[in-house]
PDB file of N, CA and C in Angstrom:
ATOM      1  N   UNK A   1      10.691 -15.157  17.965  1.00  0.00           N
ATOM      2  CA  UNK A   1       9.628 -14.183  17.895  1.00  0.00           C
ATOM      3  C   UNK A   1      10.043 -12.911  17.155  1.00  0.00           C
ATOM      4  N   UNK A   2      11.253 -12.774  16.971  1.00  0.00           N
ATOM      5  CA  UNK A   2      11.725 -11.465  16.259  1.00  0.00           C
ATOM      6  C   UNK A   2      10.986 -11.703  14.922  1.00  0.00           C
ATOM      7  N   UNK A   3      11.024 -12.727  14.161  1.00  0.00           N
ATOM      8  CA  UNK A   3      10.798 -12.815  12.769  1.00  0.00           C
ATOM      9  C   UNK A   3       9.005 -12.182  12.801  1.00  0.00           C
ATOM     10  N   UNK A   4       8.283 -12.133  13.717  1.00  0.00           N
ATOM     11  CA  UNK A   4       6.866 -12.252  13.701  1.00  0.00           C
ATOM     12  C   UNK A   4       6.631 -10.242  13.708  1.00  0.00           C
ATOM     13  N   UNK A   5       7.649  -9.558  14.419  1.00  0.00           N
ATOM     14  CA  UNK A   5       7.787  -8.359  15.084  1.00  0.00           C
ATOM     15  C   UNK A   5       7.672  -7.840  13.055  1.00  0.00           C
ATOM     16  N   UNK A   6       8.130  -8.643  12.456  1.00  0.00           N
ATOM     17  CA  UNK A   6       8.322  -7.868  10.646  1.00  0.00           C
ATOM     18  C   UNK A   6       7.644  -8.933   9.923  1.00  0.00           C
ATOM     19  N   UNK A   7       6.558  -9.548  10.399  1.00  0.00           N
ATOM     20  CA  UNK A   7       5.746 -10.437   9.865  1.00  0.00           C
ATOM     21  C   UNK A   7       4.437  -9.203   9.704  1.00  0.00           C
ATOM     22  N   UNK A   8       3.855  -9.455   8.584  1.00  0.00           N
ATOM     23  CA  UNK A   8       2.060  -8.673   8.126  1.00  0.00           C
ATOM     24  C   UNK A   8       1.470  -9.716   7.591  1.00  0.00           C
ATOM     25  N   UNK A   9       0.454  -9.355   7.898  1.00  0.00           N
ATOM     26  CA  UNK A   9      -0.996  -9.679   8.077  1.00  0.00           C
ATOM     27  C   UNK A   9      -1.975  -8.978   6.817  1.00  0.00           C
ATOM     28  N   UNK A  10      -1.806  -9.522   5.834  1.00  0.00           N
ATOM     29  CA  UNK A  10      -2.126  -8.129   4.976  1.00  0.00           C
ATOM     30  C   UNK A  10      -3.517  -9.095   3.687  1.00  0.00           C
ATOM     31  N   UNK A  11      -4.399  -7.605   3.554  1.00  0.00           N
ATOM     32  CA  UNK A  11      -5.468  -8.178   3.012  1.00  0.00           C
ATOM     33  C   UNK A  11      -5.943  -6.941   1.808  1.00  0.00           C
ATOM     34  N   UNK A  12      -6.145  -7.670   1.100  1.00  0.00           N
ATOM     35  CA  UNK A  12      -5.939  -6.470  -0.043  1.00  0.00           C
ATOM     36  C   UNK A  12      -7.504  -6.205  -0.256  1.00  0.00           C
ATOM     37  N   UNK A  13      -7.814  -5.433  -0.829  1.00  0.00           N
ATOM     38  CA  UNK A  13      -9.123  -4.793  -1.347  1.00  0.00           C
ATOM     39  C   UNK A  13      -8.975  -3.813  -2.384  1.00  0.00           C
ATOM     40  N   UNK A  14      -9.767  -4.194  -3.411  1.00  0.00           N
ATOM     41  CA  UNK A  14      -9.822  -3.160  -4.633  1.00  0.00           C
ATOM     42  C   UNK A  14     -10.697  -2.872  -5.513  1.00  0.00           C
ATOM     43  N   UNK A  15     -10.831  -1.784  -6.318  1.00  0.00           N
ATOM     44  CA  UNK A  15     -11.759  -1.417  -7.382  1.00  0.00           C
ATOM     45  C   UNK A  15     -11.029  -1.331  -8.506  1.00  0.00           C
ATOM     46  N   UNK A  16     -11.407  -1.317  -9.668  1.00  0.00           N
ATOM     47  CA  UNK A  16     -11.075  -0.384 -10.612  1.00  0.00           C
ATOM     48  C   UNK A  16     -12.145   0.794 -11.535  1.00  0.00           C
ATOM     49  N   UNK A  17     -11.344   1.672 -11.390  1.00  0.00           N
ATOM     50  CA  UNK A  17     -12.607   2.515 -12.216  1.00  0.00           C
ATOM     51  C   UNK A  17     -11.279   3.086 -13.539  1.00  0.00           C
ATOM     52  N   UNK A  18     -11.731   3.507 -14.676  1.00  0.00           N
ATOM     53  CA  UNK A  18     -11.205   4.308 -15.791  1.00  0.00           C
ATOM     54  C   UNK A  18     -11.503   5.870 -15.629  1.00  0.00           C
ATOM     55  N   UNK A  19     -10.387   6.553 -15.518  1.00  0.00           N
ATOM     56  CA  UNK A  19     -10.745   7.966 -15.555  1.00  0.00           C
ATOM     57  C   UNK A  19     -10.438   8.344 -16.603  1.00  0.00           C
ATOM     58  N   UNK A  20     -11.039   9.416 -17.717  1.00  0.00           N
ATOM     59  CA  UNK A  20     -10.521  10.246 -18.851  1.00  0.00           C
ATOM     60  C   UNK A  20      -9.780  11.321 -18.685  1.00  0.00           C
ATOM     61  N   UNK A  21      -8.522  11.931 -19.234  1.00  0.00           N
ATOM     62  CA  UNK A  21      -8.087  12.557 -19.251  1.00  0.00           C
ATOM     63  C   UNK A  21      -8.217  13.666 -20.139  1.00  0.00           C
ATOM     64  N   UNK A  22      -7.777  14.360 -20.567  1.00  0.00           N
ATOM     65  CA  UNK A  22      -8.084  15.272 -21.621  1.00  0.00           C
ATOM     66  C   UNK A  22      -6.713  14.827 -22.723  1.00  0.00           C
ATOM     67  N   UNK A  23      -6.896  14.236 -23.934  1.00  0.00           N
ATOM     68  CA  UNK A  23      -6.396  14.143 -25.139  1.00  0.00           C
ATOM     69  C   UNK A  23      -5.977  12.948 -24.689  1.00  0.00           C
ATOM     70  N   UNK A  24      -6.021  12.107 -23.617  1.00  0.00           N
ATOM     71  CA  UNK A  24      -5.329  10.423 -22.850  1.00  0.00           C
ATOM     72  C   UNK A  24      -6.304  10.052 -22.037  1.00  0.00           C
ATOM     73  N   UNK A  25      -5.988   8.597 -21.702  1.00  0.00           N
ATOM     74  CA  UNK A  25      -7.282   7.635 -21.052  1.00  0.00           C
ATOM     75  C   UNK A  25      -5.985   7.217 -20.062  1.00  0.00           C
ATOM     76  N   UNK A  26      -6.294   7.430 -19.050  1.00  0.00           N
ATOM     77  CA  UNK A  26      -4.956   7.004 -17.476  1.00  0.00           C
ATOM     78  C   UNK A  26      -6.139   6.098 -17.155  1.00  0.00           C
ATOM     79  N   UNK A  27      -5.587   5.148 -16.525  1.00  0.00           N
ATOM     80  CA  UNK A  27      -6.024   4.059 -15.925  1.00  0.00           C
ATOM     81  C   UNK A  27      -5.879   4.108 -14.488  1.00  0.00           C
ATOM     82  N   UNK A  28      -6.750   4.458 -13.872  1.00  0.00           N
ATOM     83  CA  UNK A  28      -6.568   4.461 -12.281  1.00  0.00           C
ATOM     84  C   UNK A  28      -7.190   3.212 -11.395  1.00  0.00           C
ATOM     85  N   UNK A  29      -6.653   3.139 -10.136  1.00  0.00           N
ATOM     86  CA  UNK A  29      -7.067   1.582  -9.372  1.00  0.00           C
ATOM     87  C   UNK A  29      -7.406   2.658  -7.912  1.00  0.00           C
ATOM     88  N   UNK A  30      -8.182   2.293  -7.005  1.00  0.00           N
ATOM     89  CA  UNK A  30      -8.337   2.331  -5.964  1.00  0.00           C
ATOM     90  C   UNK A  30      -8.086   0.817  -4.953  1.00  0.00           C
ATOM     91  N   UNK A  31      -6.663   0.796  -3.986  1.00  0.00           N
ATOM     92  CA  UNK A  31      -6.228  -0.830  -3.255  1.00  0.00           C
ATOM     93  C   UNK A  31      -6.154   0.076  -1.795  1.00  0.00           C
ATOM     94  N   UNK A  32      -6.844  -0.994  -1.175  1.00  0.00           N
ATOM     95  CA  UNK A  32      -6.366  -0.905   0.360  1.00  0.00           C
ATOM     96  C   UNK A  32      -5.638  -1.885   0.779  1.00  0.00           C
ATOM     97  N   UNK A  33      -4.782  -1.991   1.795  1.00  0.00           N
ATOM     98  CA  UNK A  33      -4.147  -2.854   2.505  1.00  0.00           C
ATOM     99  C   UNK A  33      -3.940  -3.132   4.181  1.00  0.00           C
ATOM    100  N   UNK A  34      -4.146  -3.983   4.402  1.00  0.00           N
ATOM    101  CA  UNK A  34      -3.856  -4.273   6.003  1.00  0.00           C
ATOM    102  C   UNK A  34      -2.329  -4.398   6.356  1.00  0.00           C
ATOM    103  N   UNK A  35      -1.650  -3.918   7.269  1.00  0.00           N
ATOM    104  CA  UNK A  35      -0.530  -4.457   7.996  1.00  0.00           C
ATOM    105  C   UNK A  35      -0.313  -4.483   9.397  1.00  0.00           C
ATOM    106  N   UNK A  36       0.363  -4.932   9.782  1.00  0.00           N
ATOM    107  CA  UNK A  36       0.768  -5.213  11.810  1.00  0.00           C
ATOM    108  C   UNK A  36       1.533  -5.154  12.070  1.00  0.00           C
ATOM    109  N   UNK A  37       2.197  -4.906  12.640  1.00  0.00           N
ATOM    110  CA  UNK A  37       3.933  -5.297  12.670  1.00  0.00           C
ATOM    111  C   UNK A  37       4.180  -4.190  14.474  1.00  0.00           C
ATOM    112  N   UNK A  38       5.228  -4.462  15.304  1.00  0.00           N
ATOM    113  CA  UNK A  38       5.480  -3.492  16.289  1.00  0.00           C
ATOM    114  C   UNK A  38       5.773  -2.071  16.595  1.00  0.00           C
ATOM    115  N   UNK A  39       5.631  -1.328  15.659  1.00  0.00           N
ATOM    116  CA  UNK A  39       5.247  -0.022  15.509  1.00  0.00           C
ATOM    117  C   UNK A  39       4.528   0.538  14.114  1.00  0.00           C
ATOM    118  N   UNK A  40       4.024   1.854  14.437  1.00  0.00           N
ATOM    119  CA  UNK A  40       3.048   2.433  13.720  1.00  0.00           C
ATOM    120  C   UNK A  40       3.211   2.667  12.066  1.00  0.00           C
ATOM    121  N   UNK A  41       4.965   2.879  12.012  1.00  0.00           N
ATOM    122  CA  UNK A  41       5.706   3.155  11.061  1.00  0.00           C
ATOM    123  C   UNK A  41       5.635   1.538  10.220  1.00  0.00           C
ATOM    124  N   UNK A  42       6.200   0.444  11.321  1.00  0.00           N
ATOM    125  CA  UNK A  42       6.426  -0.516  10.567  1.00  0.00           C
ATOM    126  C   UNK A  42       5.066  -1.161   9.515  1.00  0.00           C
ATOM    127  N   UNK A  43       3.614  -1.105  10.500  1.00  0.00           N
ATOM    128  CA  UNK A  43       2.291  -1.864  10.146  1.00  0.00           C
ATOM    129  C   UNK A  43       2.296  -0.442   9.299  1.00  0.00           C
ATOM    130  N   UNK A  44       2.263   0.771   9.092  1.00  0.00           N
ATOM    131  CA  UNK A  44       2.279   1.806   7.744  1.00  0.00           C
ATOM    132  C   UNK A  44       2.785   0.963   6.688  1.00  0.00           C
ATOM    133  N   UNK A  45       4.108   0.749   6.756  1.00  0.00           N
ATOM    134  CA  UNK A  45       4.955  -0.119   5.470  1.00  0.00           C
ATOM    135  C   UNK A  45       3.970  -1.330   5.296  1.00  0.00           C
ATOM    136  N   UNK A  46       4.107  -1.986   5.853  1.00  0.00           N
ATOM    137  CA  UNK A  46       3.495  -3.497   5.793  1.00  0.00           C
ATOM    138  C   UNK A  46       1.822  -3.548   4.918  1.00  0.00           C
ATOM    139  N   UNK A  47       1.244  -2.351   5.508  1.00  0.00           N
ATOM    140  CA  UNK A  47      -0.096  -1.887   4.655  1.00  0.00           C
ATOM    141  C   UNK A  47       0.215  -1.722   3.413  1.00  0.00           C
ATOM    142  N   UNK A  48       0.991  -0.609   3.262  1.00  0.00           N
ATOM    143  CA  UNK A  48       1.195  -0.402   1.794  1.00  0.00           C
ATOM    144  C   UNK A  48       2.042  -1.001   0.803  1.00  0.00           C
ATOM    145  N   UNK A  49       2.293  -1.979   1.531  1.00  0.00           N
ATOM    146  CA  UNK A  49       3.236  -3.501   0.799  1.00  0.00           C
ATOM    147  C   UNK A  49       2.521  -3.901  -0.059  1.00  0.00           C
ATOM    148  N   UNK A  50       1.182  -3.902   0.813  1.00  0.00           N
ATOM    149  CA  UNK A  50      -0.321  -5.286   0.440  1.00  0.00           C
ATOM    150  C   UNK A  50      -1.066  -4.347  -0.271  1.00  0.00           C
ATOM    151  N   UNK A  51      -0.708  -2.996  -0.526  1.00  0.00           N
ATOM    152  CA  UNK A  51      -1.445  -2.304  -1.433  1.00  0.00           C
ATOM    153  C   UNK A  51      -0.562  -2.417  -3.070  1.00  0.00           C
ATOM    154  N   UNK A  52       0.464  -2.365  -2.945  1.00  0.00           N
ATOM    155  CA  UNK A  52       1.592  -2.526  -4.138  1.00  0.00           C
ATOM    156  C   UNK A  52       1.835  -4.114  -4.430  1.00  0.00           C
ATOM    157  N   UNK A  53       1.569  -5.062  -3.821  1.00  0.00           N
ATOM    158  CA  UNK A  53       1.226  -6.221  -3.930  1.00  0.00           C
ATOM    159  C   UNK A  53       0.248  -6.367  -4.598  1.00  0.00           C
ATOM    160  N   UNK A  54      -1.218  -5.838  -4.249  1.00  0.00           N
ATOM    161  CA  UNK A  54      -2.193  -5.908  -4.868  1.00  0.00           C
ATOM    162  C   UNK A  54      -1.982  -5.603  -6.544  1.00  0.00           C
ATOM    163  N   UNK A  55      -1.760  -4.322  -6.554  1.00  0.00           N
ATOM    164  CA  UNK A  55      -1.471  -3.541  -7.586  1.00  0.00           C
ATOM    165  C   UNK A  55      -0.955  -3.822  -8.878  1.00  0.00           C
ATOM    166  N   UNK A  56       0.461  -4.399  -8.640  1.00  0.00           N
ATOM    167  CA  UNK A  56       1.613  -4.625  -9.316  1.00  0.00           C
ATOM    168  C   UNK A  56       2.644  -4.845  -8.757  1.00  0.00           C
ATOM    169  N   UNK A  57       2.578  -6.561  -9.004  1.00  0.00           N
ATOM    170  CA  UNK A  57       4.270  -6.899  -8.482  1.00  0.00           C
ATOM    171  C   UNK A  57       5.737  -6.324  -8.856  1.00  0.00           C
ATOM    172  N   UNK A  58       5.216  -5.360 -10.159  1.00  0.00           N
ATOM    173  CA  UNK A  58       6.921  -4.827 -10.750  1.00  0.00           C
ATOM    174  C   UNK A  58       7.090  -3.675  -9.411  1.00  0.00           C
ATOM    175  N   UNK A  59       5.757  -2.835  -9.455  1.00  0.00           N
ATOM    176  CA  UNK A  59       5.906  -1.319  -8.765  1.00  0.00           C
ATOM    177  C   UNK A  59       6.480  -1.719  -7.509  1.00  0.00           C
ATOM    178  N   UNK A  60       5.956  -3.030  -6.748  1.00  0.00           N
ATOM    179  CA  UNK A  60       6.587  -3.382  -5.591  1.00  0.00           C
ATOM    180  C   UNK A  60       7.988  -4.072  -5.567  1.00  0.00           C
ATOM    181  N   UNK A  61       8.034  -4.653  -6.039  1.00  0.00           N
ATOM    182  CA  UNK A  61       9.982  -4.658  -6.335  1.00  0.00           C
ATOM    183  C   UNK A  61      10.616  -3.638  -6.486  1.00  0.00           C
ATOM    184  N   UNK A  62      10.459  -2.655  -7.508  1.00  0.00           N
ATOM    185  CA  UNK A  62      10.760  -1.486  -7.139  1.00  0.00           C
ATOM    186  C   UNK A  62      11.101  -0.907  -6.213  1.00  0.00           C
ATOM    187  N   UNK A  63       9.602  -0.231  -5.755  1.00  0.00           N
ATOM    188  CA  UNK A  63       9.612   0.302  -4.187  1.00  0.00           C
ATOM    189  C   UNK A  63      10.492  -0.444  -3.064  1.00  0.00           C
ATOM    190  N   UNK A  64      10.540  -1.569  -3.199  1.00  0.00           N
ATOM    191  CA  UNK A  64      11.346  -2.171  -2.274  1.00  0.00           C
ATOM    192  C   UNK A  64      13.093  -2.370  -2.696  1.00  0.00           C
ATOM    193  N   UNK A  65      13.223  -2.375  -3.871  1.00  0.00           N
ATOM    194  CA  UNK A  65      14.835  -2.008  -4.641  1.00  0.00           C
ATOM    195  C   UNK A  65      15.151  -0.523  -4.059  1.00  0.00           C
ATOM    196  N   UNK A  66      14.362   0.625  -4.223  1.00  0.00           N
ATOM    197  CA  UNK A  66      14.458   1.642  -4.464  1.00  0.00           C
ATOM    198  C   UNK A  66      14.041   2.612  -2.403  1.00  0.00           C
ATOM    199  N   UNK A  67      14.302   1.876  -1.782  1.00  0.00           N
ATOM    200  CA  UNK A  67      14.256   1.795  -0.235  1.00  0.00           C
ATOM    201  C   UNK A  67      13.010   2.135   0.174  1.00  0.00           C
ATOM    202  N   UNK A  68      11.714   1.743  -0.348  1.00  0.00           N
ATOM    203  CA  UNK A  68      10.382   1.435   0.517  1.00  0.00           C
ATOM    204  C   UNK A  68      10.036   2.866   1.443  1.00  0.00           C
ATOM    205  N   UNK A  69      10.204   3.954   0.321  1.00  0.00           N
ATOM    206  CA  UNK A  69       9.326   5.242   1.100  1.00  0.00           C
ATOM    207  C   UNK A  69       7.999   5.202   0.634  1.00  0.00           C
ATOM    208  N   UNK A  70       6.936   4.652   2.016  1.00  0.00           N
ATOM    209  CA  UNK A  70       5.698   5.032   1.817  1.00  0.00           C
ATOM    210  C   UNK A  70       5.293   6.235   1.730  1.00  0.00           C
ATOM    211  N   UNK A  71       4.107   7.021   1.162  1.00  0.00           N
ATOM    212  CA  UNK A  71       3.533   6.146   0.389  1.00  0.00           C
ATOM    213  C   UNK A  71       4.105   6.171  -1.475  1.00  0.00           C
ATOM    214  N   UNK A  72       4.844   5.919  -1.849  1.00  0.00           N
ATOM    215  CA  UNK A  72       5.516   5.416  -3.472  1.00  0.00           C
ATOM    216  C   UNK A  72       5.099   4.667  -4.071  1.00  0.00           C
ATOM    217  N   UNK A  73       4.945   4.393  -5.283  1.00  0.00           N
ATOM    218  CA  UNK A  73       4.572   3.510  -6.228  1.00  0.00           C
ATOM    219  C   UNK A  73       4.977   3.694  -7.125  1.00  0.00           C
ATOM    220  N   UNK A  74       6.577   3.242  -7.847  1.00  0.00           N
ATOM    221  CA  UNK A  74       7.143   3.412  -8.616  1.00  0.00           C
ATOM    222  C   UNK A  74       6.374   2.908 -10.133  1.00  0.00           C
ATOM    223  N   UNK A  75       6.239   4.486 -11.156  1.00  0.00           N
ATOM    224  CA  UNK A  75       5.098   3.938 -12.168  1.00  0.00           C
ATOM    225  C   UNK A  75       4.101   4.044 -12.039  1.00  0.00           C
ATOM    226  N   UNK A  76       3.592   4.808 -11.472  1.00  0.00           N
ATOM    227  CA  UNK A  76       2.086   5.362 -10.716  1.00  0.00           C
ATOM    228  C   UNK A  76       2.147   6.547  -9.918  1.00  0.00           C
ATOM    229  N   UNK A  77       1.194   7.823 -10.323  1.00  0.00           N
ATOM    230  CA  UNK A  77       0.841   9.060  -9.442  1.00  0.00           C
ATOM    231  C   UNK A  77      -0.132   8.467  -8.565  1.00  0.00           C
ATOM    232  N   UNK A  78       0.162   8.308  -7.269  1.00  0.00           N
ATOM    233  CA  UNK A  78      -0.205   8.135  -5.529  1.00  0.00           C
ATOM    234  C   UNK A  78      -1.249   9.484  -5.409  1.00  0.00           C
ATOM    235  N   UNK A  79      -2.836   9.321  -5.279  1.00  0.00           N
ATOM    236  CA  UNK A  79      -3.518  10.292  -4.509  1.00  0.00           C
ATOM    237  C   UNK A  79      -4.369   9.981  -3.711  1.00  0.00           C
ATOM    238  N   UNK A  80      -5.213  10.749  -3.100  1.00  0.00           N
ATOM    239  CA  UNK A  80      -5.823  10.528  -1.782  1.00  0.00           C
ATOM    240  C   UNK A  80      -5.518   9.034  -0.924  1.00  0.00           C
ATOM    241  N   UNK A  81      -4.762   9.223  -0.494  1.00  0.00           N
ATOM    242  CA  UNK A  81      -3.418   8.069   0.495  1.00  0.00           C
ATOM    243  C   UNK A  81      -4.239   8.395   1.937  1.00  0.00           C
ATOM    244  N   UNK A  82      -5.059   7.122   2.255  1.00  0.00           N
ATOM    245  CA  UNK A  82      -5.657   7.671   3.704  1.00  0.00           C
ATOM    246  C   UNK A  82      -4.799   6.574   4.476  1.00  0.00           C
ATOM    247  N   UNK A  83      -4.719   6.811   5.964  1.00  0.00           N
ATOM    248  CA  UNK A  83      -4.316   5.233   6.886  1.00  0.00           C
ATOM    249  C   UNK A  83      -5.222   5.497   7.911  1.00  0.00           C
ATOM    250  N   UNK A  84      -5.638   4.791   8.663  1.00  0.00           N
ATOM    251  CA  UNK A  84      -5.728   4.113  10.252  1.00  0.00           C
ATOM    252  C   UNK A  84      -5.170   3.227  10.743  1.00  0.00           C
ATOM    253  N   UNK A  85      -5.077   3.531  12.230  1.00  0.00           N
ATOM    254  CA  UNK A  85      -4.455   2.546  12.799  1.00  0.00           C
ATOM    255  C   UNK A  85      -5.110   2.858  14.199  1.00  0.00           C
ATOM    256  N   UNK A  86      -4.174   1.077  14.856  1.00  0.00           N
ATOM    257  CA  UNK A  86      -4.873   1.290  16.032  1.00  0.00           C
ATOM    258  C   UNK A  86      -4.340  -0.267  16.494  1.00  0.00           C
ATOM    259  N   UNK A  87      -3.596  -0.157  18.180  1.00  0.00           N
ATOM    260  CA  UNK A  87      -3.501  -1.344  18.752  1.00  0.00           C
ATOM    261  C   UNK A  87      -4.228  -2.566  18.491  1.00  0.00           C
ATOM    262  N   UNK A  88      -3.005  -3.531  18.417  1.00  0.00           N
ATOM    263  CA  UNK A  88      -3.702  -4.518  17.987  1.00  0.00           C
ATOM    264  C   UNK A  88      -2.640  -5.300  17.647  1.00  0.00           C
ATOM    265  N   UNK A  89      -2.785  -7.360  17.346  1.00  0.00           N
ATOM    266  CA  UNK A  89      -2.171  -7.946  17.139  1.00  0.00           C
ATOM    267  C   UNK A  89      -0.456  -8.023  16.776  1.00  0.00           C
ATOM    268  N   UNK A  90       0.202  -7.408  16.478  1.00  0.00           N
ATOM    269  CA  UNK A  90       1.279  -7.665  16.810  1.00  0.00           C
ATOM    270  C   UNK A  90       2.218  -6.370  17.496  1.00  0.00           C
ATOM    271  N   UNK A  91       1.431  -5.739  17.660  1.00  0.00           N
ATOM    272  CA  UNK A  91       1.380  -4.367  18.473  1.00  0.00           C
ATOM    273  C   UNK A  91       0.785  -2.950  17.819  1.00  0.00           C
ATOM    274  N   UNK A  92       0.827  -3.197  16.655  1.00  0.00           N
ATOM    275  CA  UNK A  92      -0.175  -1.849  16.018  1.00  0.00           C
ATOM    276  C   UNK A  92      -0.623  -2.758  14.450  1.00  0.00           C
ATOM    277  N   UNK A  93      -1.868  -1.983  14.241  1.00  0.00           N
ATOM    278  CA  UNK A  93      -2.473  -2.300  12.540  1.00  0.00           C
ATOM    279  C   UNK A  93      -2.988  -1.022  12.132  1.00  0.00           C
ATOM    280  N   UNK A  94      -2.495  -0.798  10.963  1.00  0.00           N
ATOM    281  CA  UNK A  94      -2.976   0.384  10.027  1.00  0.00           C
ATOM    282  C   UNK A  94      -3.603  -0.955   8.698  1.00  0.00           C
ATOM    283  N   UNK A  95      -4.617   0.485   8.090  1.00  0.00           N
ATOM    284  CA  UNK A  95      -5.075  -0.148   7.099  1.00  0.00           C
ATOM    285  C   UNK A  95      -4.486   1.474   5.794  1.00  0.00           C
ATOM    286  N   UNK A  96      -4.406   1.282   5.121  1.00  0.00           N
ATOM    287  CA  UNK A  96      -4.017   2.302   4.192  1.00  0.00           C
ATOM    288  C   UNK A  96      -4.651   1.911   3.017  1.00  0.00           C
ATOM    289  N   UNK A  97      -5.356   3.198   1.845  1.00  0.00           N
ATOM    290  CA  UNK A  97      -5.841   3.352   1.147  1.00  0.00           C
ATOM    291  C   UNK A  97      -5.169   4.050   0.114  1.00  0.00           C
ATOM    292  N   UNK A  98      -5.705   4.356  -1.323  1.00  0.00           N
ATOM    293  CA  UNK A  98      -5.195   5.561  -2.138  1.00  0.00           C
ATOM    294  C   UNK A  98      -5.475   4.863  -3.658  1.00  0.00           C
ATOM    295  N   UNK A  99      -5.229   6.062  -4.490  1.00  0.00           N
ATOM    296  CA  UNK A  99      -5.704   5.692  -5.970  1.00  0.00           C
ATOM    297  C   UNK A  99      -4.276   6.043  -6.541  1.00  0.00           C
ATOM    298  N   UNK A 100      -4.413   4.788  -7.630  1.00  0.00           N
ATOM    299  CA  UNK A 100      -2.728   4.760  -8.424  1.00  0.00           C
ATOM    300  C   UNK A 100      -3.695   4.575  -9.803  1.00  0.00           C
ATOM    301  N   UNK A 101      -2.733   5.628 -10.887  1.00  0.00           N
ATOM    302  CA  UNK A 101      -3.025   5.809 -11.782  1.00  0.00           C
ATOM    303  C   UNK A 101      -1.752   5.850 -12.682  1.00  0.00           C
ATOM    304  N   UNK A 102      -2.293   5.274 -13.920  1.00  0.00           N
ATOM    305  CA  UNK A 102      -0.464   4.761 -14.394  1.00  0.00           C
ATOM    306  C   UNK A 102      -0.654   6.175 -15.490  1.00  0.00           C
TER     307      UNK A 102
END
């Protein structure tokens, strides 16, 4: 059962919209992610796994090479970063949100 305690549950959701910049065109994404795991901290990570999963598999190798401080996205400015959480299946679930723009 230990292996399940760092097991997620994770479900991605996304948009894309194009924002203009002034004299550049940045490409921004809006991803949410689900995670679970036995504390609040861990289902935090586990969410924003399934958000950098979603995203881009390089940024998440990264982040995870580079020791997995949420919320990061190596190769992307991170803004409005929301979470919830709340008891539940493997002892807590957050869902986490935010817009990455390369």
């Amino acid at each position: 059962m230990k292996g399940l305690a760092r097991a997620a549950v994770v479900l991605a959701l996304s948009s894309v919209t194009i924002a203009s910049a002034p004299g550049a065109e940045a490409a921004c994404i809006t991803k949410a992610g689900r995670g679970t795991a036995g504390s609040v901290d861990g289902a935090k990570f586990q969410a924003w796994e399934a958000v950098l999963q979603a995203t881009d598999w390089g940024s998440w190798a990264a982040f995870m090479a580079g020791g997995g401080k949420v919320p990061t996205a190596p190769g992307y400015k991170v803004s409005g970063v929301t979470s919830r959480c709340r008891p539940g299946e493997l002892g807590h679930v957050c869902v986490m949100q935010a817009r990455l723009c390369k």
